[in-house]
C-alpha atoms as a PDB file:
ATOM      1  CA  UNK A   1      -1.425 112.112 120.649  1.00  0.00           C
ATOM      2  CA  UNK A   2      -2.239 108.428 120.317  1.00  0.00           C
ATOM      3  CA  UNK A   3       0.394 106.531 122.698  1.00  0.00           C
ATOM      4  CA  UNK A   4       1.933 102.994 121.700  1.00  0.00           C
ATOM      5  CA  UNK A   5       0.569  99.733 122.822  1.00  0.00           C
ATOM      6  CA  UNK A   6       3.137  97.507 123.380  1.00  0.00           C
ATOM      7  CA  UNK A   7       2.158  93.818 122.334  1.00  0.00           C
ATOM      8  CA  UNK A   8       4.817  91.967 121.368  1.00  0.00           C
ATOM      9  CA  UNK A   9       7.589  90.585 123.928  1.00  0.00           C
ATOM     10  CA  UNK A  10      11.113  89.288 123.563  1.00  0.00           C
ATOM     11  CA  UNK A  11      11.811  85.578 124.355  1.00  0.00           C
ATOM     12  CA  UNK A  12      13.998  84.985 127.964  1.00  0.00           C
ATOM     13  CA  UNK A  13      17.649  85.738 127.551  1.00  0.00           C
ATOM     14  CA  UNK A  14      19.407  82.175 126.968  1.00  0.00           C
ATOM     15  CA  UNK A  15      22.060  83.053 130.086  1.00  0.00           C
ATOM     16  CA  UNK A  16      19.366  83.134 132.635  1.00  0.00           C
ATOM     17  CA  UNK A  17      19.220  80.359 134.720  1.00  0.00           C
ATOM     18  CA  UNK A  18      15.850  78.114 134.099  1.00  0.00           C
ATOM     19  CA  UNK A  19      14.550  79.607 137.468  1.00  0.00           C
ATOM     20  CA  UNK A  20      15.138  83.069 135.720  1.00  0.00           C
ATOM     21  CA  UNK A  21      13.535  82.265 132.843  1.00  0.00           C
ATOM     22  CA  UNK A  22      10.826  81.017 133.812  1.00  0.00           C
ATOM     23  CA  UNK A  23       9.861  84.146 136.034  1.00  0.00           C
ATOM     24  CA  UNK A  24      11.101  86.405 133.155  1.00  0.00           C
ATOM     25  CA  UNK A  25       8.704  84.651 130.848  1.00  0.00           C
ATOM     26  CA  UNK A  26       5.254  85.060 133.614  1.00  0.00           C
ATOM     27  CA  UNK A  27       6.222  88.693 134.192  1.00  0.00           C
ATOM     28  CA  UNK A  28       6.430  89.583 130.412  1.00  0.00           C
ATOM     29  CA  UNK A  29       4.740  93.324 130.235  1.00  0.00           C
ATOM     30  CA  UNK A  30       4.959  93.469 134.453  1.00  0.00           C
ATOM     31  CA  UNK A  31       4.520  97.204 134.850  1.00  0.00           C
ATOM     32  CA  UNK A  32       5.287  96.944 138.681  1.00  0.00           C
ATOM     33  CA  UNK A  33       8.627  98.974 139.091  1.00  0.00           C
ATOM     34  CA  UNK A  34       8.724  99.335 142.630  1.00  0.00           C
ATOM     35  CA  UNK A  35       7.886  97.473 145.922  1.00  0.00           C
ATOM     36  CA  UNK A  36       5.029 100.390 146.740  1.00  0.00           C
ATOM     37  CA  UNK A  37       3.094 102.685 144.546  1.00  0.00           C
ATOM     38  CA  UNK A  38       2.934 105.935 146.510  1.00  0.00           C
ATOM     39  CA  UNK A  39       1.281 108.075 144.827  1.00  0.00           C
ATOM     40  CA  UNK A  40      -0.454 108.154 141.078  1.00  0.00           C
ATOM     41  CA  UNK A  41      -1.920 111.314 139.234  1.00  0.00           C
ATOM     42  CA  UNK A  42      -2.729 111.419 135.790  1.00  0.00           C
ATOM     43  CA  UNK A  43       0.359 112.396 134.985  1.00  0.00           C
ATOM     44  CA  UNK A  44       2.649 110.845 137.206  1.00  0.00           C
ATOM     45  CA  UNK A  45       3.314 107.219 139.526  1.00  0.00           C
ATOM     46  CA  UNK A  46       5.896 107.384 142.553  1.00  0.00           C
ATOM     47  CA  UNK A  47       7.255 104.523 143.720  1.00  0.00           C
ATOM     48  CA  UNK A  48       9.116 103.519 146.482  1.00  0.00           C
ATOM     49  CA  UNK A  49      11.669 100.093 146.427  1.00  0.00           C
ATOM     50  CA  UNK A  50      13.085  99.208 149.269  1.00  0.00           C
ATOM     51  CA  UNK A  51      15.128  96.137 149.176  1.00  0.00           C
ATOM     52  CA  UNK A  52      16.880  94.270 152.307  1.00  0.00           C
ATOM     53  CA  UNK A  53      20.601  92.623 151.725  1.00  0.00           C
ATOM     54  CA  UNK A  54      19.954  89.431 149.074  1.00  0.00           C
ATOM     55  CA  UNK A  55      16.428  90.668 148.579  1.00  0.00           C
ATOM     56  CA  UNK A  56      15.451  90.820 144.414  1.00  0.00           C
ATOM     57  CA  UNK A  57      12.729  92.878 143.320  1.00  0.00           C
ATOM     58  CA  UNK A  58      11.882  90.311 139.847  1.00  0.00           C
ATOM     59  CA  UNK A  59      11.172  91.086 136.249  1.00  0.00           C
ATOM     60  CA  UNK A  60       9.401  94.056 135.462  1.00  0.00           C
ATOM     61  CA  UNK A  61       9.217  96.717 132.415  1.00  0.00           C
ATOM     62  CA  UNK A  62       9.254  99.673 131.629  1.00  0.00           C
ATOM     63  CA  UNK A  63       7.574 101.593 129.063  1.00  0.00           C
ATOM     64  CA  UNK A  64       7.052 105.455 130.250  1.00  0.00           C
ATOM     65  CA  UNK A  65       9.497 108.044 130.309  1.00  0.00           C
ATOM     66  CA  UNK A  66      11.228 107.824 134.368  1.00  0.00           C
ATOM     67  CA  UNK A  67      13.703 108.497 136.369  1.00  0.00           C
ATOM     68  CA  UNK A  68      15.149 106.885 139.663  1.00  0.00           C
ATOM     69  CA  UNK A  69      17.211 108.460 142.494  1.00  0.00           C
ATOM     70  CA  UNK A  70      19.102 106.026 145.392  1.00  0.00           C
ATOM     71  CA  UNK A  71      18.427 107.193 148.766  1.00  0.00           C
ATOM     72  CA  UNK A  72      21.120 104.549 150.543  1.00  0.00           C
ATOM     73  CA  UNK A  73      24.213 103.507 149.374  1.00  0.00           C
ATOM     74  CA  UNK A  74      24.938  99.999 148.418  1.00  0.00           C
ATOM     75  CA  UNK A  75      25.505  97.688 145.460  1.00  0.00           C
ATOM     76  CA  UNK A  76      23.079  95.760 142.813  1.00  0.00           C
ATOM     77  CA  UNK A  77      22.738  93.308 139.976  1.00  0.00           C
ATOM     78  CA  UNK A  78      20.137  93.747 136.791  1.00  0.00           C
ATOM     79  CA  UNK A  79      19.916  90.948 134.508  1.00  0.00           C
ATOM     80  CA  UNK A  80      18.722  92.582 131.408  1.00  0.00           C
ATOM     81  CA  UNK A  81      16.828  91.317 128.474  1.00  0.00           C
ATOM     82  CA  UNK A  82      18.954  91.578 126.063  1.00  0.00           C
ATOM     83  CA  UNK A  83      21.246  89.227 127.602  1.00  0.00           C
ATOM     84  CA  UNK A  84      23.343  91.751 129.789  1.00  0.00           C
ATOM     85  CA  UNK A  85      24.052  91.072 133.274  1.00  0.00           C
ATOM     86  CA  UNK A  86      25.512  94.412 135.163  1.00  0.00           C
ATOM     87  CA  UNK A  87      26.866  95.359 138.795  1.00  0.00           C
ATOM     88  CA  UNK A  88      26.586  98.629 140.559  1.00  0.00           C
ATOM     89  CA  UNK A  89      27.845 100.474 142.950  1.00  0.00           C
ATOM     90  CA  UNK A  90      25.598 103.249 144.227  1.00  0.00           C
ATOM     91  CA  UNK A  91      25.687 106.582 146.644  1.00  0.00           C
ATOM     92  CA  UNK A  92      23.015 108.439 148.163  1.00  0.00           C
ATOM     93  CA  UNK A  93      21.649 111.291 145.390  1.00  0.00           C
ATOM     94  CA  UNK A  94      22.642 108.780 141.911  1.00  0.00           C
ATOM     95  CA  UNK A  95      20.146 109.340 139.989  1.00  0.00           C
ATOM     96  CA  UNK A  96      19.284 108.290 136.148  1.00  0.00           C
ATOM     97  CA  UNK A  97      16.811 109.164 133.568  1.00  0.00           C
ATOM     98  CA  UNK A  98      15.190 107.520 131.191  1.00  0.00           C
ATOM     99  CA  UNK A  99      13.305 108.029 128.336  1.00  0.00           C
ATOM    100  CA  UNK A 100      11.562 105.452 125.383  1.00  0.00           C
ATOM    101  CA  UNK A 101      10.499 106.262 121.989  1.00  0.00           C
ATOM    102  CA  UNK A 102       6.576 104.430 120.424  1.00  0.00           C
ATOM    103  CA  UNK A 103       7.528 100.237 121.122  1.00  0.00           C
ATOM    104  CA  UNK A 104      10.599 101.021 122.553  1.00  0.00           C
ATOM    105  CA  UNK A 105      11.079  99.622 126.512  1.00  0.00           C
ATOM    106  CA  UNK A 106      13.297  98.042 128.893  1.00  0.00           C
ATOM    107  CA  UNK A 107      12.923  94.448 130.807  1.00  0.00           C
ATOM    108  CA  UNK A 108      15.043  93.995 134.186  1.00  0.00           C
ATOM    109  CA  UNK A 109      15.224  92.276 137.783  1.00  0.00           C
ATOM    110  CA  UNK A 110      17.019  94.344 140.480  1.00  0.00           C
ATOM    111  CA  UNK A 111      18.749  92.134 143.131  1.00  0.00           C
ATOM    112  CA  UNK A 112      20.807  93.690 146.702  1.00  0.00           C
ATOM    113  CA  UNK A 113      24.057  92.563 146.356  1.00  0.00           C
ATOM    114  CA  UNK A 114      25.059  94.543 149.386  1.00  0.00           C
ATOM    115  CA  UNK A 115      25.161  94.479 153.142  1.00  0.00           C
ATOM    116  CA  UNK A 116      22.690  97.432 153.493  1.00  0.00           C
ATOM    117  CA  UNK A 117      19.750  98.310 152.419  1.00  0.00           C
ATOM    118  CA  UNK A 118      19.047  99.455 149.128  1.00  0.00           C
ATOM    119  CA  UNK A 119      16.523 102.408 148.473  1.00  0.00           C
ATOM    120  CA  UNK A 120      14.954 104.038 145.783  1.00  0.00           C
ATOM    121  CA  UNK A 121      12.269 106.680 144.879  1.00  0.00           C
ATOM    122  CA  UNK A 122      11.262 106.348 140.558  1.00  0.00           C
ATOM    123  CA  UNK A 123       9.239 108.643 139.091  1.00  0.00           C
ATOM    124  CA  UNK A 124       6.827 107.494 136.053  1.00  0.00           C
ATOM    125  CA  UNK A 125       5.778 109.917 133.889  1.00  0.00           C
ATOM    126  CA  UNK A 126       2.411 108.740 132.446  1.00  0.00           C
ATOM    127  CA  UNK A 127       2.530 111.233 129.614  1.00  0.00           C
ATOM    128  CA  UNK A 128       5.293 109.259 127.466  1.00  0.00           C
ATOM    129  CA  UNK A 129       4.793 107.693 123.827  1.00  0.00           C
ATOM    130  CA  UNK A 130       3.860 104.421 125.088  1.00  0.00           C
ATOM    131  CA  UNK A 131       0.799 103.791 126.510  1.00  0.00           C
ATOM    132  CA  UNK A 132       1.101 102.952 130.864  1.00  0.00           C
ATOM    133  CA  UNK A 133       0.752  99.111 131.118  1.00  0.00           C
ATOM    134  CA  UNK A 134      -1.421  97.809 133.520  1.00  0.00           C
ATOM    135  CA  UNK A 135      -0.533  97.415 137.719  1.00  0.00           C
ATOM    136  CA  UNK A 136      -1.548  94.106 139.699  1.00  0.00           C
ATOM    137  CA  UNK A 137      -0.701  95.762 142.991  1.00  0.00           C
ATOM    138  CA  UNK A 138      -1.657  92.541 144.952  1.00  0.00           C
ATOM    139  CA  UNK A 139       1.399  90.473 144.363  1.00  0.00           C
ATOM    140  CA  UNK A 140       4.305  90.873 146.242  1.00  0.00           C
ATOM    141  CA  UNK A 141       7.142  92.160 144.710  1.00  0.00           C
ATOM    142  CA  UNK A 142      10.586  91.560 146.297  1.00  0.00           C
ATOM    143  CA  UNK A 143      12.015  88.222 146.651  1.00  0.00           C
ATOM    144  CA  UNK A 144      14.636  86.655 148.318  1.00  0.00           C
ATOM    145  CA  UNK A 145      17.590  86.189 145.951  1.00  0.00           C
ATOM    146  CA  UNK A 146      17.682  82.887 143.287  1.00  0.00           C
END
């Protein structure tokens, strides 16, 4: 099965703030989801996100079939890229799937909005109709908040 290359980007939402913006723009086709990579197979990645009160992780896609489960409860804003900004309230077990067609993905920060920590284990699976974009695990990937 020959898997999707995803090329072309969509331009910063117009509500971000410049600051936003500008990192959505240098993150374009980030495939870093979560703060570690713990474990990669050629079918899967697991990541782990851990994020502190006010801590952000920043733009990043996604392009493979995954799903996410909250270990903590606590609350969270994405800023989307199509514009959307959304709050959430989470509890320990939430968990979400998601899957994406050939060219088909999803652009988002993740910022702690809580007074706890926010945790998460995501599950990549590799075998999806896009192709896996590549990792630059050498950058740090939470932030404090903008």
């Amino acid at each position: 099965m020959d898997k999707a290359v995803i090329e072309k980007w969509p331009d910063a939402p117009p509500q971000l703030s410049p600051d936003l913006r500008a990192e959505f723009t240098a993150n374009l086709g980030n495939g870093r989801v979560g703060s570690r990579l713990v474990s990669e197979t050629d079918r899967v990645r697991v990541w782990h996100l851990q994020l502190a009160p006010g801590e952000r992780i920043g733009f990043h896609t996604h392009v493979l079939d995954y799903f996410w489960t909250v270990l903590t409860a606590g609350r969270a804003r994405s800023h989307y890229s199509n514009g959307e900004t959304n709050d959430v309230q989470y509890q320990p077990g939430d968990t979400k799937h998601h899957t994406y067609g050939p060219d088909e993905f999803m652009i988002h920060d993740l910022e702690n909005t809580g007074d706890t920590a926010l945790i998460f284990t995501t599950v990549e699976f590799k075998e999806s109709a896009n192709q896996p974009l590549q990792l630059n695990l050498t950058e740090s990937v939470a932030a404090s908040a903008a």
